[in-house]
Protein backbone atom coordinates (compact mmCIF):
# COMPACT_ATOMS: atom_id res chain seq x y z
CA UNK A 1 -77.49 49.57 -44.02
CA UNK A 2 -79.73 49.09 -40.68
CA UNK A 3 -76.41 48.49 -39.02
CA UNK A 4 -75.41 52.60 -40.27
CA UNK A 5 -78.35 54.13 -39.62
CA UNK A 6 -80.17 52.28 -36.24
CA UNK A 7 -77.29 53.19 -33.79
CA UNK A 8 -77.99 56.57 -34.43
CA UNK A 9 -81.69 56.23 -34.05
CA UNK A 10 -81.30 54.34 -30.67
CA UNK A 11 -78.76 57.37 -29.06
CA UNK A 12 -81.39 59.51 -30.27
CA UNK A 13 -84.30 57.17 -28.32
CA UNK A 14 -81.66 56.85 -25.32
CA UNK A 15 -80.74 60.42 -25.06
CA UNK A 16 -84.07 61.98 -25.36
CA UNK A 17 -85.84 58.68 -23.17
CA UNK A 18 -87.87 59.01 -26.11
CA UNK A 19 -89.96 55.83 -25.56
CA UNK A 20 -90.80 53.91 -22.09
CA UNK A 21 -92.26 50.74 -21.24
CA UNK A 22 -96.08 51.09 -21.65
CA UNK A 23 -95.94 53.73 -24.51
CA UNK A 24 -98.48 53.42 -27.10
CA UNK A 25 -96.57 55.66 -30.36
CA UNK A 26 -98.81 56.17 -33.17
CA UNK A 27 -96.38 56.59 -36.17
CA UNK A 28 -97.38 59.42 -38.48
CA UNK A 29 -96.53 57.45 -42.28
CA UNK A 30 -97.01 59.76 -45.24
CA UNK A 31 -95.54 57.42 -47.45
CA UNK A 32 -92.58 59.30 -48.22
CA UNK A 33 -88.69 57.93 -47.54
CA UNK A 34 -88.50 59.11 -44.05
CA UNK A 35 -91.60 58.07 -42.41
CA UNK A 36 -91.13 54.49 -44.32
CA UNK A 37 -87.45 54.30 -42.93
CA UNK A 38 -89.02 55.39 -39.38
CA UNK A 39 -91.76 52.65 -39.48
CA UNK A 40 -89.12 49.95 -40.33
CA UNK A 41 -86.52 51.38 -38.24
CA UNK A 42 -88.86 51.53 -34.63
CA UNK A 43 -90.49 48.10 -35.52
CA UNK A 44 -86.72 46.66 -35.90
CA UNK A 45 -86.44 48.38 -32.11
CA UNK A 46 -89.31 46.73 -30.79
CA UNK A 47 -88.36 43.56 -32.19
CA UNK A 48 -84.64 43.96 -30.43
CA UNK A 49 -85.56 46.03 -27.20
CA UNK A 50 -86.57 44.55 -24.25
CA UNK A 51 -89.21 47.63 -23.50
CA UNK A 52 -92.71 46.96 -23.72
CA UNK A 53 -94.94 48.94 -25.84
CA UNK A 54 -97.69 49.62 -28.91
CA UNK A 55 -97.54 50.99 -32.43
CA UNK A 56 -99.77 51.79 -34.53
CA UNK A 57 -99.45 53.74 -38.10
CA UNK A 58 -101.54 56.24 -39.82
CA UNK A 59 -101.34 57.94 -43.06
CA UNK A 60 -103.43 60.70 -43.55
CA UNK A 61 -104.95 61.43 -47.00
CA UNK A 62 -106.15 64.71 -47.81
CA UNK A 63 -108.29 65.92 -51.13
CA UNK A 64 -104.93 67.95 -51.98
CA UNK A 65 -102.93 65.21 -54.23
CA UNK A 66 -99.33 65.48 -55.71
CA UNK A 67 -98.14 64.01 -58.78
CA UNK A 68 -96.58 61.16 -57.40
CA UNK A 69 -99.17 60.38 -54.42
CA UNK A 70 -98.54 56.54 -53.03
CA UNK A 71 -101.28 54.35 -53.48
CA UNK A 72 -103.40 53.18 -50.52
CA UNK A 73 -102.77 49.57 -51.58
CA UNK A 74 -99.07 49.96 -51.95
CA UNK A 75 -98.83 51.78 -48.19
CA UNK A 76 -101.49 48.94 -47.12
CA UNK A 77 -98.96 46.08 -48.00
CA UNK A 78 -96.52 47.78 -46.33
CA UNK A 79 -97.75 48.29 -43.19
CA UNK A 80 -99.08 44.44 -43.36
CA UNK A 81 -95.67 43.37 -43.51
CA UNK A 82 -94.62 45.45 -40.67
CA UNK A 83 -97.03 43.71 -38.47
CA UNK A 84 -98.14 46.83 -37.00
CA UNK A 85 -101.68 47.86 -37.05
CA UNK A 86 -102.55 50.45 -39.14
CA UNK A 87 -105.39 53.20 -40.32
CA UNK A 88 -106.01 55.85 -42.98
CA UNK A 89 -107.59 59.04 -41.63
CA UNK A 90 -109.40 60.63 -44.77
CA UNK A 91 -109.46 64.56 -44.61
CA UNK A 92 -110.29 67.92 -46.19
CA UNK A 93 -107.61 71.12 -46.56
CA UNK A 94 -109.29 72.45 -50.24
CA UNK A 95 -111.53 75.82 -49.45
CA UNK A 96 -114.56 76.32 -51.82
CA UNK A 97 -112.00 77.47 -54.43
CA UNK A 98 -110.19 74.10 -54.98
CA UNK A 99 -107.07 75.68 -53.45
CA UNK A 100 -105.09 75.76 -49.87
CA UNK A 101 -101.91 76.24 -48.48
CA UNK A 102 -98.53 74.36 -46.68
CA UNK A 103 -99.72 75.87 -43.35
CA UNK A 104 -103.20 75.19 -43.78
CA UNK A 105 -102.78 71.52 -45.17
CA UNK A 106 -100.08 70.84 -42.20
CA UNK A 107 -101.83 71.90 -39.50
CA UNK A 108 -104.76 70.11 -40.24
CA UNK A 109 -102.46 66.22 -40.94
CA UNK A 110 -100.96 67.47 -37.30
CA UNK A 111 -104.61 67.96 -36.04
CA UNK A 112 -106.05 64.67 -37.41
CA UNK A 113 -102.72 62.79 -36.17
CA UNK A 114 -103.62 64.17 -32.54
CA UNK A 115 -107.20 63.42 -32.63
CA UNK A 116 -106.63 59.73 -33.56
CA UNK A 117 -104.33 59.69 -30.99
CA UNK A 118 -106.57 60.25 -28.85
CA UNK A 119 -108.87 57.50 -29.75
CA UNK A 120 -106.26 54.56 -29.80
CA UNK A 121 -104.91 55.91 -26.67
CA UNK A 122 -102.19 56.81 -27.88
CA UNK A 123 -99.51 59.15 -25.46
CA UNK A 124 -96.97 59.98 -28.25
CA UNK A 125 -96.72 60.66 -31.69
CA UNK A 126 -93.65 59.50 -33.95
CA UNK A 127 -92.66 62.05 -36.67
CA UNK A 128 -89.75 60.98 -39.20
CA UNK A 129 -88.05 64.33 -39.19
CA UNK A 130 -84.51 63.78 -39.49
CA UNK A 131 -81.17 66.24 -38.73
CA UNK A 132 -81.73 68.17 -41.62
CA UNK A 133 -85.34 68.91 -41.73
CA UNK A 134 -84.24 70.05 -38.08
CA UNK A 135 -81.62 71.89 -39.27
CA UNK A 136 -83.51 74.11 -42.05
CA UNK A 137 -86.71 74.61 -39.67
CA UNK A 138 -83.92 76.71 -37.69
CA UNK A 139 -82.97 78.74 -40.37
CA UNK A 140 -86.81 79.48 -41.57
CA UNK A 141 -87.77 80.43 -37.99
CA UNK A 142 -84.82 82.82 -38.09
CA UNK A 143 -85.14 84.39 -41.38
CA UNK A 144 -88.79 84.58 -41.93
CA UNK A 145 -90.22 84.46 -38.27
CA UNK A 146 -87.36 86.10 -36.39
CA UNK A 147 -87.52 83.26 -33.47
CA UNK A 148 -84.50 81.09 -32.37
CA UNK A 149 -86.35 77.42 -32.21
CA UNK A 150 -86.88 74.13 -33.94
CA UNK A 151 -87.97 71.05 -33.91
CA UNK A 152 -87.54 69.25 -30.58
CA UNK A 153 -86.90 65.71 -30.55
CA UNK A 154 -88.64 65.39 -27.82
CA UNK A 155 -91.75 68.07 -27.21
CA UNK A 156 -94.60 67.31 -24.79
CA UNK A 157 -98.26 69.14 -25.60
CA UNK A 158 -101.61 69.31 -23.84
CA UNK A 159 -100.10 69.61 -20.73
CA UNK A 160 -98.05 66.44 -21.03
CA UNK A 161 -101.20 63.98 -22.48
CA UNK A 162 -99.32 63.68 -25.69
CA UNK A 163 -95.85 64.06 -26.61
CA UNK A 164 -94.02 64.39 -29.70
CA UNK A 165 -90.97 62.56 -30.85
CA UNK A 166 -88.37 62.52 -33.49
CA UNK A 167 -86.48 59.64 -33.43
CA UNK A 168 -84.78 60.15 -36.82
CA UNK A 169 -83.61 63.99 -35.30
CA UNK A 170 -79.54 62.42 -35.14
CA UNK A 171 -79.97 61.01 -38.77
CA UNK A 172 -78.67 62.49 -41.73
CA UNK A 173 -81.32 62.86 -44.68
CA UNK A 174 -79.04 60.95 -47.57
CA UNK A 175 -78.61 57.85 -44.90
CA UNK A 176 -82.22 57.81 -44.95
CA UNK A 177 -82.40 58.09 -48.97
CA UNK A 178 -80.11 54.97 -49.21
CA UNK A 179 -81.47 53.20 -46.49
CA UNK A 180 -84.72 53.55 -48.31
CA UNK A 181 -83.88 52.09 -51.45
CA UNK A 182 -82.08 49.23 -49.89
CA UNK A 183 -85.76 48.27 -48.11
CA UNK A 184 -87.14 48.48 -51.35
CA UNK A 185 -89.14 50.70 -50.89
CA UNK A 186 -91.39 52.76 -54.03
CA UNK A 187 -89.29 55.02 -56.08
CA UNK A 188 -91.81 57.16 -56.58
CA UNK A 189 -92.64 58.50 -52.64
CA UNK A 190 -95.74 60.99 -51.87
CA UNK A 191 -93.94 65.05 -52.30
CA UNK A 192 -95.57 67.87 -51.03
CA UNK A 193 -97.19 69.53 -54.33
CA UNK A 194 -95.49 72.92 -52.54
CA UNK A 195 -92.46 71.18 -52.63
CA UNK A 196 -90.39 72.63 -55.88
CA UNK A 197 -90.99 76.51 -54.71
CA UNK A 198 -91.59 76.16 -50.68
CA UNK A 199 -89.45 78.31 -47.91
CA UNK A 200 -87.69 75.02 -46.77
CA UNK A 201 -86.42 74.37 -50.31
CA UNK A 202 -84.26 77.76 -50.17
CA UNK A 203 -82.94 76.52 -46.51
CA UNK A 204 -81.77 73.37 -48.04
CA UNK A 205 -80.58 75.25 -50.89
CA UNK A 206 -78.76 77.75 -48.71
CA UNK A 207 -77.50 74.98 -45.87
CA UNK A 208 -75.97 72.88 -49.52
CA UNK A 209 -74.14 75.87 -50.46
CA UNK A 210 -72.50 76.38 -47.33
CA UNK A 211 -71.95 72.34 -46.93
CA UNK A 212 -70.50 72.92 -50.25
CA UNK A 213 -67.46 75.62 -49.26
CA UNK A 214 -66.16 73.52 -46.79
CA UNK A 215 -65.23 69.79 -46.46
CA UNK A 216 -64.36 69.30 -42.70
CA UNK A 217 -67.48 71.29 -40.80
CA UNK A 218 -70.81 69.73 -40.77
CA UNK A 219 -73.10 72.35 -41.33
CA UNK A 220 -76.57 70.89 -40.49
CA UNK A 221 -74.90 69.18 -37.61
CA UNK A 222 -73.32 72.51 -35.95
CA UNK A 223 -76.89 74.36 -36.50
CA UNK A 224 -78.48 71.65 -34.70
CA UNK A 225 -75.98 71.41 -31.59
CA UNK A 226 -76.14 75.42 -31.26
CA UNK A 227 -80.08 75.12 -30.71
CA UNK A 228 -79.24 72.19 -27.88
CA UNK A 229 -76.79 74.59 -26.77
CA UNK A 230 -78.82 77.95 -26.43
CA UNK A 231 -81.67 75.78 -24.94
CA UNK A 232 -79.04 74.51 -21.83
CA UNK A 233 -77.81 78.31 -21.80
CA UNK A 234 -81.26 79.64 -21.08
CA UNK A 235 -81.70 76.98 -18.28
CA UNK A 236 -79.27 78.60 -16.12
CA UNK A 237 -80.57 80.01 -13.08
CA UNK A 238 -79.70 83.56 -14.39
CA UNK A 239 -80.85 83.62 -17.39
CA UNK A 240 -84.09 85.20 -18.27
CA UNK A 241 -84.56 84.06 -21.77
CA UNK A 242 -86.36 81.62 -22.99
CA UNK A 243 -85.36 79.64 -26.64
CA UNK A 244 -88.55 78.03 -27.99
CA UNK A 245 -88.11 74.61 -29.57
C-alpha cells in the first residue's frame, strides 16, 4: 500500500518544496487515521530522502473527550516505534459550564501546536489534512462564510517563523483509510465528539452525492484544482483580487 499512497505524498512535498534540508517539522498526531498515516508516511521519507532534517510528534489532549479517545499508552508505543521523539501537550477548551465548541477547541490544539513549536525550534508544522478535507473546507468557506479559500498545502504565518504544511493535500481520504488498516493501526481512532452533526459532515455529504451522479469526474479533485487555479489567476499583474487560502 506505501507504494499507492507515498508517490503522491512526495509530488505533494516536491511541488509545494514542502520540506528543506535543516527543517525541524513538528507533526501534529491526534491519533486518528490521517495523522497516523502522516507520521508513518514522512518517517518512511526521511528514512529514503537524502534531505537532512528533525521530527518530532505531539498529540494534544484536551479535557473535551470522545467516545472512542486513543489511549496515551497506545499513541506512546506508536510513536516509540517510529523512532521519532515525541510529547503530549495537556490542555483546557471546557468553560465553567463543562461545555465548548469545534472553533473554540480547534483553535486552541492549533495554538498549543504553535507554542510548542516554538520551544523545540521547530519552523513548520505537519498537519495530515488530505484532498478531501481540502476539498469540503472550500465548500464551508463558500456556503457559510462567503470566502473563496482553503487549506493551503503550503501556508507560512508569523511573518514566515513558522509555516504550515499538508503533505497528505494530493491524497485521497479512502487511500488513507486502507493504508491505515494495513499498518495496523487501532480500529477504534480518536473522532471529534462534534463529528456526527458538524458543518463539514454536510460538505462530505453533499461532495458524496455529487461523486455519486457521475463516474468519470472527480469531484473533490476538480474543487481542489479550481482553488490552485483562481489563486494563479489573481497573481496576474492585472488582477486586483486577492483569493485567500
Amino acid at each position: 500500500m506505501i507504494g499507492e499512497i507515498y508517490p503522491q505524498m512526495l509530488k505533494a512535498i516536491k511541488d509545494y518544496s514542502l520540506i528543506a534540508a535543516n527543517d525541524k517539522i513538528l507533526i501534529g498526531v491526534s491519533g486518528g487515521k490521517d495523522s497516523l498515516s502522516l507520521l508513518t508516511l514522512l518517517n518512511e521519507f526521511k528514512l529514503r530522502s537524502k534531505i537532512d532534517f528533525e521530527m518530532f510528534a505531539c498529540h494534544v489532549r484536551t479535557d473535551f473527550h470522545c467516545a472512542n479517545c486513543m489511549h496515551a499508552e497506545l499513541l506512546s508505543a506508536i510513536f516509540e516505534r517510529s523512532g521519532i521523539k515525541y510529547t503530549f501537550k495537556d490542555i483546557k477548551v471546557l468553560d465553567e459550564s463543562g461545555k465548548t465548541d469545534c472553533f473554540w477547541c480547534s483553535w486552541n490544539k492549533r495554538k498549543a501546536l504553535f507554542s510548542l513549536a516554538r520551544e523545540l525550534g521547530c519552523n513548520k508544522i505537519a498537519l495530515g489534512h488530505h484532498k478531501n478535507d481540502i476539498a469540503e473546507t472550500v465548500l464551508m468557506n463558500l456556503f457559510f462564510h462567503g470566502q473563496i479559500s482553503a487549506m493551503c498545502p503550503r501556508q507560512e504565518l508569523f511573518k514566515g517563523k513558522i509555516t504550515i504544511i499538508r503533505p497528505l493535500c494530493y491524497v485521497e481520504e479512502e487511500l488513507t483509510l486502507r493504508f491505515a488498516k494495513e499498518c495496523g493501526f487501532p480500529a477504534k481512532f480518536c473522532r471529534c465528539p462534534f463529528g456526527r452533526n458538524s458543518v463539514r459532515k454536510d460538505a462530505k455529504e453533499l461532495i458524496n452525492t455529487l461523486q455519486n451522479h457521475t463516474a468519470d469526474i472527480d469531484v473533490s479533485a476538480n474543487i481542489f484544482q479550481s482553488i490552485a487555479a483562481l489563486k494563479k489567476e489573481s497573481e496576474k499583474p492585472d488582477s486586483d483580487e486577492l483569493i485567500p487560502c
